[in-house]
C-alpha atoms as a PDB file:
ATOM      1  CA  UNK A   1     128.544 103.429 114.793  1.00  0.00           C
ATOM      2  CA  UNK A   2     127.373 101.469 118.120  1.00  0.00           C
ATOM      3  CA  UNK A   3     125.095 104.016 118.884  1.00  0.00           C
ATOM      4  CA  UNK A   4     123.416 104.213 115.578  1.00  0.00           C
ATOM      5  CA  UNK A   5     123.060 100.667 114.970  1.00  0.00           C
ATOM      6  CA  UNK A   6     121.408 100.930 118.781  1.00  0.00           C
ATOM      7  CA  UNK A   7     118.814 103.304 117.788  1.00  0.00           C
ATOM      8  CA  UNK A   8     118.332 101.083 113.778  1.00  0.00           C
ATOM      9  CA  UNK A   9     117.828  98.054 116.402  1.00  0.00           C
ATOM     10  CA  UNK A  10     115.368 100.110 118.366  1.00  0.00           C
ATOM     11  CA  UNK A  11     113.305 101.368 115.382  1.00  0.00           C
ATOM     12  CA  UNK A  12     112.990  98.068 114.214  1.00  0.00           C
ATOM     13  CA  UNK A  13     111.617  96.083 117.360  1.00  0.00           C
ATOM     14  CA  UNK A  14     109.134  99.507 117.144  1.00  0.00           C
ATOM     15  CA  UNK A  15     108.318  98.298 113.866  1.00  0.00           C
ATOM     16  CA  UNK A  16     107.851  94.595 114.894  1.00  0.00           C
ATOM     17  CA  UNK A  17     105.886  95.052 117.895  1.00  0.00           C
ATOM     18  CA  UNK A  18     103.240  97.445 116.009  1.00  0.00           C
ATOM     19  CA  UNK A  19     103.136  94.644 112.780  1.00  0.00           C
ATOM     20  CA  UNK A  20     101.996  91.927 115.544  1.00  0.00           C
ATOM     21  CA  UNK A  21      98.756  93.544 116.360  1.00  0.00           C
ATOM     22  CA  UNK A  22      97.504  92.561 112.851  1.00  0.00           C
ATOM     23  CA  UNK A  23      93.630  92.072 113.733  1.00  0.00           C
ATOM     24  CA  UNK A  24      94.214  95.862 115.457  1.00  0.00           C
ATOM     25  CA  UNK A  25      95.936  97.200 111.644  1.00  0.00           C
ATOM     26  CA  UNK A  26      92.649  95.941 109.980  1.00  0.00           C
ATOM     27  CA  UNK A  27      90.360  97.589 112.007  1.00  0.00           C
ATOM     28  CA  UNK A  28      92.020 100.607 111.392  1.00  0.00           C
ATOM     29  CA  UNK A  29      92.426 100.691 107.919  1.00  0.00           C
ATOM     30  CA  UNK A  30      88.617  99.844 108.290  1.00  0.00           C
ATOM     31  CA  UNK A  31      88.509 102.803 110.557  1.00  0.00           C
ATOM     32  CA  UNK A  32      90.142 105.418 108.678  1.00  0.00           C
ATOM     33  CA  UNK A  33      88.338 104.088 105.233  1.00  0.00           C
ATOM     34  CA  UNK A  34      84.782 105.057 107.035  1.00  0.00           C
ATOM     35  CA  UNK A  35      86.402 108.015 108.023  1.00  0.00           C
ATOM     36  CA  UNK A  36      87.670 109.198 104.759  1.00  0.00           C
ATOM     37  CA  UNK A  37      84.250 108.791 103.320  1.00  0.00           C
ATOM     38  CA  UNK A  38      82.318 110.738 105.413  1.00  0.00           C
ATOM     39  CA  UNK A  39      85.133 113.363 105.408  1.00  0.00           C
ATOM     40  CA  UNK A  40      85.026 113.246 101.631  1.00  0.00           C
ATOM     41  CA  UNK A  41      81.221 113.981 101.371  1.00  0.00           C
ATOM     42  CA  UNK A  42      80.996 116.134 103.941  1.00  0.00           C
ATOM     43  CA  UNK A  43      84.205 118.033 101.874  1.00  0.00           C
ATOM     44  CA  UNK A  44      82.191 117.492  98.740  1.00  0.00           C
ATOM     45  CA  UNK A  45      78.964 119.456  99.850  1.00  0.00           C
ATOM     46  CA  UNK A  46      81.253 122.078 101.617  1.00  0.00           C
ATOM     47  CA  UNK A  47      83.188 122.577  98.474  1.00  0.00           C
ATOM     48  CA  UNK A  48      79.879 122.936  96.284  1.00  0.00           C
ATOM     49  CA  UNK A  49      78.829 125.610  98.526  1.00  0.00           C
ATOM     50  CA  UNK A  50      82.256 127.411  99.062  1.00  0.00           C
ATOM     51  CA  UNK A  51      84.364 126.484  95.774  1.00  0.00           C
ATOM     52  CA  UNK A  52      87.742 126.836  96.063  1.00  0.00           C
ATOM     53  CA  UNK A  53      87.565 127.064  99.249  1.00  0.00           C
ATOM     54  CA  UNK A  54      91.209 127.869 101.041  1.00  0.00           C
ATOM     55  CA  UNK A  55      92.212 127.910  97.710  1.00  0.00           C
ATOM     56  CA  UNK A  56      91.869 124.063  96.861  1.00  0.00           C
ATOM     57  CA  UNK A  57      89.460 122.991  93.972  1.00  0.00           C
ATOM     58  CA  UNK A  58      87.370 119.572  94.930  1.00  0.00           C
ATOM     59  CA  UNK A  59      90.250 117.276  93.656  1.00  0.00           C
ATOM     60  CA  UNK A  60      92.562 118.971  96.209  1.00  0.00           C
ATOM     61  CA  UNK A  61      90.020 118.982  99.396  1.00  0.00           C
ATOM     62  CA  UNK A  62      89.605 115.276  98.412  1.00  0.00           C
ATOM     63  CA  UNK A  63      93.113 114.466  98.447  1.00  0.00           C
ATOM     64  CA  UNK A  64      93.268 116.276 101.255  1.00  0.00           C
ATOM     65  CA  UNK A  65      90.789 113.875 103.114  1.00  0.00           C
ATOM     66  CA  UNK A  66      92.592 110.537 102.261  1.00  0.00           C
ATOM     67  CA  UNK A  67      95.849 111.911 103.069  1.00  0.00           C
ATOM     68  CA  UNK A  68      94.939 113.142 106.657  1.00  0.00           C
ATOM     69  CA  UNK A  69      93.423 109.355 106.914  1.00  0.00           C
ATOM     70  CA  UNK A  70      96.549 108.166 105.505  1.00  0.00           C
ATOM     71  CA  UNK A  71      98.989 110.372 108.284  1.00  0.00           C
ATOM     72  CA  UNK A  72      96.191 110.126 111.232  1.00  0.00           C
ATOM     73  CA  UNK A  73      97.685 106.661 112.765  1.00  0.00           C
ATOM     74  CA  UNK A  74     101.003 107.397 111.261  1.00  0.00           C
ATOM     75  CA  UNK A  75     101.772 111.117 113.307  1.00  0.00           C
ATOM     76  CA  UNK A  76      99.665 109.878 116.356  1.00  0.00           C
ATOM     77  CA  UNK A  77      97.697 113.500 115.360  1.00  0.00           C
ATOM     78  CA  UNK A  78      95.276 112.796 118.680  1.00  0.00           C
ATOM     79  CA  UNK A  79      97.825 110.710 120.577  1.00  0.00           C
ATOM     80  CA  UNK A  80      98.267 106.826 120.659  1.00  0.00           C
ATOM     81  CA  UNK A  81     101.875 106.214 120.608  1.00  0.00           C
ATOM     82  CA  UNK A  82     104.717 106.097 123.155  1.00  0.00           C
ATOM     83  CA  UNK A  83     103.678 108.884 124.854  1.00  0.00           C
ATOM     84  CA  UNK A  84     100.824 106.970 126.967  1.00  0.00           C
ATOM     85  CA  UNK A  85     103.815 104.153 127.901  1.00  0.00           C
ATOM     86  CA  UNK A  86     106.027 106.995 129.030  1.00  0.00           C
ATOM     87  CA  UNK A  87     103.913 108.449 131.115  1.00  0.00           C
ATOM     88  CA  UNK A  88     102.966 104.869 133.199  1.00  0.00           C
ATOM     89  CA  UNK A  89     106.026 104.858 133.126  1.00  0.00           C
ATOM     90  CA  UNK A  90     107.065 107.871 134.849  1.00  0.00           C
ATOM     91  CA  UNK A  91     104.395 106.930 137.133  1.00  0.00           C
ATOM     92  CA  UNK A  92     105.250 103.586 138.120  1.00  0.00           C
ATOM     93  CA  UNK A  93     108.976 104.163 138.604  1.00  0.00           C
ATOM     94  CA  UNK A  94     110.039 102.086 136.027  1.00  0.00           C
ATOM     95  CA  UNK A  95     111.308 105.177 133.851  1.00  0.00           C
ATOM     96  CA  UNK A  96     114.314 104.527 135.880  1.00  0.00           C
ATOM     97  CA  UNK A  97     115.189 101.697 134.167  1.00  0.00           C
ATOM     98  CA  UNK A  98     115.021 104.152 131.377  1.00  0.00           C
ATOM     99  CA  UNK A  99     117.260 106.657 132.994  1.00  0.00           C
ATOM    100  CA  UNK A 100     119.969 103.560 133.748  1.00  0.00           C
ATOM    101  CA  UNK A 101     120.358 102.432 130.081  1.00  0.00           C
ATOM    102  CA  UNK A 102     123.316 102.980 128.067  1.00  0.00           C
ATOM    103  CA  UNK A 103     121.017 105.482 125.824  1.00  0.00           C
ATOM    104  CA  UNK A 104     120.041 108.698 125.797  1.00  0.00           C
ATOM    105  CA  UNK A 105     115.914 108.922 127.194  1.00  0.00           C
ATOM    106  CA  UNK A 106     114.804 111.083 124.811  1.00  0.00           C
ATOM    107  CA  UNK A 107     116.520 109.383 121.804  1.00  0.00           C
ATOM    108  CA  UNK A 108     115.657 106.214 122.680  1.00  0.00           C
ATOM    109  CA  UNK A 109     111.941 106.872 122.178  1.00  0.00           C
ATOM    110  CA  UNK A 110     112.401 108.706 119.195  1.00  0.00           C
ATOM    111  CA  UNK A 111     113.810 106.095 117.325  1.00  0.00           C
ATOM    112  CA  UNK A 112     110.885 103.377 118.998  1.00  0.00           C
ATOM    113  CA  UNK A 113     108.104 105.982 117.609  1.00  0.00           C
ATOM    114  CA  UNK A 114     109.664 106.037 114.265  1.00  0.00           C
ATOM    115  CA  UNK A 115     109.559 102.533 113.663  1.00  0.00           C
ATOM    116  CA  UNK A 116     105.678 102.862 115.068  1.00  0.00           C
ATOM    117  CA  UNK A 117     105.367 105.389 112.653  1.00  0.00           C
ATOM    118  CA  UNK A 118     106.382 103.726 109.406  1.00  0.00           C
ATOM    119  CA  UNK A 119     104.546 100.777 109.958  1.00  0.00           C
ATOM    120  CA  UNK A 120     101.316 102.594 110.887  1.00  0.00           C
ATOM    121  CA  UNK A 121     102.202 104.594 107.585  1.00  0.00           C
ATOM    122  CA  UNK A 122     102.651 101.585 105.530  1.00  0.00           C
ATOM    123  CA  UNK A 123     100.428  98.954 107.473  1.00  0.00           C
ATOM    124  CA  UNK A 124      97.341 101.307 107.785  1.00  0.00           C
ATOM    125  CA  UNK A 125      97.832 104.542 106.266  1.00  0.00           C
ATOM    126  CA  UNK A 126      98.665 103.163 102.474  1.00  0.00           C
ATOM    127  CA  UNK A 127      94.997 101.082 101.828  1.00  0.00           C
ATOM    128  CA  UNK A 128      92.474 103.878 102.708  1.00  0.00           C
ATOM    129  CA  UNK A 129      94.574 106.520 100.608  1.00  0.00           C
ATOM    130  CA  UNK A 130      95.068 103.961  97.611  1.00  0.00           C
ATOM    131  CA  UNK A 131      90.858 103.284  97.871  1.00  0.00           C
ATOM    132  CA  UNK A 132      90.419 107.127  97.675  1.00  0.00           C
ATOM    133  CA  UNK A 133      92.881 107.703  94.763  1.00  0.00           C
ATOM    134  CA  UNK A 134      90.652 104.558  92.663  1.00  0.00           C
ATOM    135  CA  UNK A 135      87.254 105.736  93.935  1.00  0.00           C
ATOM    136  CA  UNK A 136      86.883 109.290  93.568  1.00  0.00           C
ATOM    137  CA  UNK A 137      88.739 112.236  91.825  1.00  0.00           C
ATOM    138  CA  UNK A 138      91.932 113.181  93.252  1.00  0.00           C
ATOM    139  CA  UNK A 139      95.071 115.946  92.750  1.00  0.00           C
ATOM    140  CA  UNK A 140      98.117 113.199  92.479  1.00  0.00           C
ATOM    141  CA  UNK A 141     100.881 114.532  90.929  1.00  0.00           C
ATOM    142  CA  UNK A 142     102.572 112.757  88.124  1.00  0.00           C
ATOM    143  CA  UNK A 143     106.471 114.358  88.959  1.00  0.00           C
ATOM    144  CA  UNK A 144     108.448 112.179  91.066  1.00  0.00           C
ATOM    145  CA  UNK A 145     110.477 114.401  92.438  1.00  0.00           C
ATOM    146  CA  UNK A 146     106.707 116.125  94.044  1.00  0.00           C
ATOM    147  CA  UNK A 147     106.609 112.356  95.637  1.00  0.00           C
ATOM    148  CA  UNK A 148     110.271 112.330  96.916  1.00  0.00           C
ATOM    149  CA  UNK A 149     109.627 116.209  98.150  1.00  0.00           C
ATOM    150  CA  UNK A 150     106.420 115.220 100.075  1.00  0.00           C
ATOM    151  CA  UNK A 151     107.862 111.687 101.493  1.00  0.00           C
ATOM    152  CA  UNK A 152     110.807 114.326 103.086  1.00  0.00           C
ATOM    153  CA  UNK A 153     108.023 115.760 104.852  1.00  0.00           C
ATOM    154  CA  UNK A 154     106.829 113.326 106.392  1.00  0.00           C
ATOM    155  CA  UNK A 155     109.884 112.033 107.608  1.00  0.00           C
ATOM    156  CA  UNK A 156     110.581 115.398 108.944  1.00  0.00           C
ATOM    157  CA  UNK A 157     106.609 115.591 110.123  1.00  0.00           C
ATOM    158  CA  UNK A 158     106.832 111.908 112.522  1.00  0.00           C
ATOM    159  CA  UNK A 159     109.735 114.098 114.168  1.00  0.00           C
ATOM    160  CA  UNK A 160     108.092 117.304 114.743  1.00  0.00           C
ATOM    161  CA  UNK A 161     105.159 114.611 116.086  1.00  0.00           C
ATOM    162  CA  UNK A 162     107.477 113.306 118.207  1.00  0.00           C
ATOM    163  CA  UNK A 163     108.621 116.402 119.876  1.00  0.00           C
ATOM    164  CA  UNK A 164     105.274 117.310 121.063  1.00  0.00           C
ATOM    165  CA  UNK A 165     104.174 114.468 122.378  1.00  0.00           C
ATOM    166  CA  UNK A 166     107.671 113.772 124.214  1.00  0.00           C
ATOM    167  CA  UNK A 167     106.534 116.908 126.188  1.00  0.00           C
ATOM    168  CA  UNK A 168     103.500 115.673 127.197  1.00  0.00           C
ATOM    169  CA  UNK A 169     104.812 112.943 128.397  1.00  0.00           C
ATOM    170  CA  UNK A 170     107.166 114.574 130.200  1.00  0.00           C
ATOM    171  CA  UNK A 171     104.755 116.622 132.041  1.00  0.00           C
ATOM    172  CA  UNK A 172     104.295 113.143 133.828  1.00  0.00           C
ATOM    173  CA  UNK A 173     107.118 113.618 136.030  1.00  0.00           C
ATOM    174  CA  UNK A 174     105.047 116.572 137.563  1.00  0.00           C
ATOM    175  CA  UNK A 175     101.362 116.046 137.308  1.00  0.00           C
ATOM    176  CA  UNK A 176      99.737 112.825 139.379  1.00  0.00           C
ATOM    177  CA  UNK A 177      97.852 112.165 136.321  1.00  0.00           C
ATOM    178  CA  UNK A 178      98.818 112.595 132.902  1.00  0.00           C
ATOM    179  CA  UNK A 179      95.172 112.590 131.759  1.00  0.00           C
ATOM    180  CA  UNK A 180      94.713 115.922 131.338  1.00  0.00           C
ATOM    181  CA  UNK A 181      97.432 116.403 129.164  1.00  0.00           C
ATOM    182  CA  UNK A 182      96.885 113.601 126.987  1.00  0.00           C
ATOM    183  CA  UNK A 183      93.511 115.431 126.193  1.00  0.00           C
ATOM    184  CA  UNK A 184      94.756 118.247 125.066  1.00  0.00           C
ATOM    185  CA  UNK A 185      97.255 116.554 122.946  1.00  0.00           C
ATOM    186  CA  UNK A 186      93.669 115.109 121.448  1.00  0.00           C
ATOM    187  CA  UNK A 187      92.042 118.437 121.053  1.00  0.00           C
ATOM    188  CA  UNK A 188      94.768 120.222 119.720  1.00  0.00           C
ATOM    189  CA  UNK A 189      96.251 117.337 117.239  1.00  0.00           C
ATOM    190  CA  UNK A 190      92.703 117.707 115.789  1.00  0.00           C
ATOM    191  CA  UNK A 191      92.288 121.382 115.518  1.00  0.00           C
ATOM    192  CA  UNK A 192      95.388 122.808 114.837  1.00  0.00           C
ATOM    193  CA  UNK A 193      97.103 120.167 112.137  1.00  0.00           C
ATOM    194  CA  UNK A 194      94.291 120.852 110.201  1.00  0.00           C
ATOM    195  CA  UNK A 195      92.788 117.478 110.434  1.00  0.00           C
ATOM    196  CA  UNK A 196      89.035 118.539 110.456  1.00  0.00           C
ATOM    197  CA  UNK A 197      89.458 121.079 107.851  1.00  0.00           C
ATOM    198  CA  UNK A 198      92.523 122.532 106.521  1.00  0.00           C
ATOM    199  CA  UNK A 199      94.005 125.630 108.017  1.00  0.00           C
ATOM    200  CA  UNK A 200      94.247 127.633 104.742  1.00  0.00           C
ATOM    201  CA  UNK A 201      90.112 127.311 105.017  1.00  0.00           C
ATOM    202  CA  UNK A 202      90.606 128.904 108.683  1.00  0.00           C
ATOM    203  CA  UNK A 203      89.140 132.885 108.797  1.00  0.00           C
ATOM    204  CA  UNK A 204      92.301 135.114 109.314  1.00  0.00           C
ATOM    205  CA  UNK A 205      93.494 136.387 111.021  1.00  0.00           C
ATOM    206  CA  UNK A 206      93.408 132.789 113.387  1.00  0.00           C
ATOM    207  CA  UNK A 207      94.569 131.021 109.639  1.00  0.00           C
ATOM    208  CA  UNK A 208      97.345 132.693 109.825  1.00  0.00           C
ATOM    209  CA  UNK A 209      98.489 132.206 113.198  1.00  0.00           C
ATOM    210  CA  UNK A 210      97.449 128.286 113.209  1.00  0.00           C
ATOM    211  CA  UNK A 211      99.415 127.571 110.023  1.00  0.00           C
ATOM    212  CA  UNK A 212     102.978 128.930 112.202  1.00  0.00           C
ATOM    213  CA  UNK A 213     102.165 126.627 115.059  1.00  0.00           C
ATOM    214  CA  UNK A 214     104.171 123.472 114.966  1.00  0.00           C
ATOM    215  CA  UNK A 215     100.739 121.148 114.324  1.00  0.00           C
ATOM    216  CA  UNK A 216     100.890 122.753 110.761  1.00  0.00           C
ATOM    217  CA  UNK A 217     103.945 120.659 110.081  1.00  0.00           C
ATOM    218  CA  UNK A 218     101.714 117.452 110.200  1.00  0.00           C
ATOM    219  CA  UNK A 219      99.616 117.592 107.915  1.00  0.00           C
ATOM    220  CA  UNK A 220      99.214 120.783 106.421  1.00  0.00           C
ATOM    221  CA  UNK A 221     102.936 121.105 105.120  1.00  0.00           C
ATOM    222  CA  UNK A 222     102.901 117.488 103.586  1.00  0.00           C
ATOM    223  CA  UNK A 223      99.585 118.278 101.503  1.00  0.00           C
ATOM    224  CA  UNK A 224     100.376 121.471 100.653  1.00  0.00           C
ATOM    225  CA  UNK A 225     104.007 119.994  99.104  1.00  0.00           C
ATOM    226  CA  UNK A 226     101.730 117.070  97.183  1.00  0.00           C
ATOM    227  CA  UNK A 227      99.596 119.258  95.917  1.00  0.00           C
ATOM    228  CA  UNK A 228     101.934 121.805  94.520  1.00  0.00           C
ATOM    229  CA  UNK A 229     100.679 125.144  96.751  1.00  0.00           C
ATOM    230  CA  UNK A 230     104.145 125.571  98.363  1.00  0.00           C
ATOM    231  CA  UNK A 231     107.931 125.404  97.430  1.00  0.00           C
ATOM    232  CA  UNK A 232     109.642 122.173  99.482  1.00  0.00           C
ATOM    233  CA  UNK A 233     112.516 123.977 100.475  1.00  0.00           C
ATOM    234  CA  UNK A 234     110.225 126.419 102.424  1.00  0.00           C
ATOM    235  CA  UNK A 235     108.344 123.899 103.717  1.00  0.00           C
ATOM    236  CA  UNK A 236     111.351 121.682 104.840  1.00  0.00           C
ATOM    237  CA  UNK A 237     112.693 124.693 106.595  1.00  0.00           C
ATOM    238  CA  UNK A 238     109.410 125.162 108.223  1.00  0.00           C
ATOM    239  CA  UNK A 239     109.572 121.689 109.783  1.00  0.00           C
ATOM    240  CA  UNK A 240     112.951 121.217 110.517  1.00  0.00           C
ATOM    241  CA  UNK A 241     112.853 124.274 112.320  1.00  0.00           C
ATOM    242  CA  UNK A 242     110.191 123.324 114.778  1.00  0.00           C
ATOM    243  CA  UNK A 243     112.048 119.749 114.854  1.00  0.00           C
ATOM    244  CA  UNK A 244     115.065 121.366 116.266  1.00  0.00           C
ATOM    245  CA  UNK A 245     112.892 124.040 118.607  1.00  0.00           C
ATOM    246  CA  UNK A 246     111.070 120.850 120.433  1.00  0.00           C
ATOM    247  CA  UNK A 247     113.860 118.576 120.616  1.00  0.00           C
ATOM    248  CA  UNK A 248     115.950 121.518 122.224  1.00  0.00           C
ATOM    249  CA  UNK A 249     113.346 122.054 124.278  1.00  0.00           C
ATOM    250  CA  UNK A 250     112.506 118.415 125.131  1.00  0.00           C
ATOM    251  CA  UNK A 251     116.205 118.163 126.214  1.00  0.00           C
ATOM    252  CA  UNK A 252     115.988 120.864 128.265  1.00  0.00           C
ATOM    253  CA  UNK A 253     112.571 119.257 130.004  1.00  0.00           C
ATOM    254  CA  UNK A 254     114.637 116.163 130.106  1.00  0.00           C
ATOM    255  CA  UNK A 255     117.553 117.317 132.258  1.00  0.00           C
ATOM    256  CA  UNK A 256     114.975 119.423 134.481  1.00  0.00           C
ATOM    257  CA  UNK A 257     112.779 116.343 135.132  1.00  0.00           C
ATOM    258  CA  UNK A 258     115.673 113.880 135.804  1.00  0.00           C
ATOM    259  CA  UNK A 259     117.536 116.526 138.178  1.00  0.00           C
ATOM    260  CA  UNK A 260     114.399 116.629 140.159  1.00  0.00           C
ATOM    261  CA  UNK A 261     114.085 113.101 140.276  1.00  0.00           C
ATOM    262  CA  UNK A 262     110.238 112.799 141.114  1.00  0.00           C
ATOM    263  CA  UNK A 263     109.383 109.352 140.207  1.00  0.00           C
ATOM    264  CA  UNK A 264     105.658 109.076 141.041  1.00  0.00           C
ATOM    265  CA  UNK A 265     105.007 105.759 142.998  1.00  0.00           C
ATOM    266  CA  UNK A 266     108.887 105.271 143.195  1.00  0.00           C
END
């Protein structure tokens, strides 16, 4: 009971400290409005040429659009959460602090980026996907239990997130600069969650091997549960397997990086 009302205490001040950056939120939802709409016309023209293309009608690929905008902040999809902090961190020395508190490292963190996460979800990722769903034509569904389906998935998508970029920022207790890997967090987050285009659109046979990679779980698995192409049950399965795989793994990472005890700058 300590514990967990450790880590509830944690995800809140993760909550807090995003909701101060108010004149930051705005921009973003700014951002991610401008965003949408050139995503949505340049999914509109696509779709005209190609229709049903990956198997969505123009409704879907427009829902699509607002909900990537919706999730981009939210799942950190190109970076832009704890990860960047971890890794100055690791640099400075001052993960040791980290290492010394009565808390586990990697759980910690977890429950910090979650309360990032829901406030980026509610703070900036509501407004741009409520102005698509009143300006153009969108693939909502009208069963509530669809909507309490897809918000499991994203709970179960900000951990998968999570996991991947907890191993990127543990590659900072190797590399001299973390730079590197924060840009490939960027190229991949894009390309391989499907935020450009989704990855049922992708030629196979590299559709199929994107949509088993554990970027699929961001964004791909939540729309396709909204929009009623896949089963939840499936799709929960799906994610909460490649939550367990890259926590496991990011424990494992964890307990190599701490026994080595290479503190750059420390």
């Amino acid at each position: 009971m300590g514990s967990a009302r450790l880590y509830a205490a944690v995800a809140a001040g993760g909550f807090r400290r995003y909701a101060t950056y108010r004149v930051a939120t705005a921009a973003g939802v700014f951002t991610n409005t401008v965003f949408g709409l050139i995503l949505v016309y340049t999914y509109l023209a696509l779709w005209d040429e190609r229709p049903h293309l990956g198997g969505y009608d123009q409704a879907q690929a427009v829902t699509y659009v607002w909900l990537g905008q919706a999730l981009f902040a939210t799942l950190a999809i190109q970076g832009g959460g704890f990860e960047i902090e971890l890794m100055e961190r690791i640099r400075t020395g001052e993960v040791a602090v980290d290492l010394y508190r009565p808390a586990d490292l990697q759980a910690w963190w977890l429950a910090s980026d979650l309360g990032r996460a829901l406030f980026q979800l509610l703070g900036r990722g509501v407004l741009p996907f409520v102005f698509g769903a009143l300006f153009f034509p969108t693939a909502l569904p009208l069963d509530p239990v669809t909507w309490l389906a897809f918000a499991v998935t994203i709970a179960l998508a900000m951990v998968v997130s999570y996991g991947i970029r907890f191993l990127v920022a543990l590659s900072g207790f190797w590399l001299m600069d973390g730079t590197g890997a924060v840009q490939v967090l960027m190229v991949t987050g894009m390309f391989f969650s499907g935020m450009a285009l989704p990855l049922n659109a992708f030629p196979r046979p590299l559709g199929d091997i994107v949509t088993l990679l554990p970027w699929s779980a961001l964004l791909q698995t939540p729309a396709d549960v909204l929009l009623g192409r896949t089963d939840p049950w499936p799709a929960f399965a799906f994610q909460a397997g490649w939550a367990v795989v890259l926590l496991a793994v990011g424990r494992l990472v964890q307990g190599a990086a701490t026994r080595r005890v290479v503190v750059q700058g420390g």
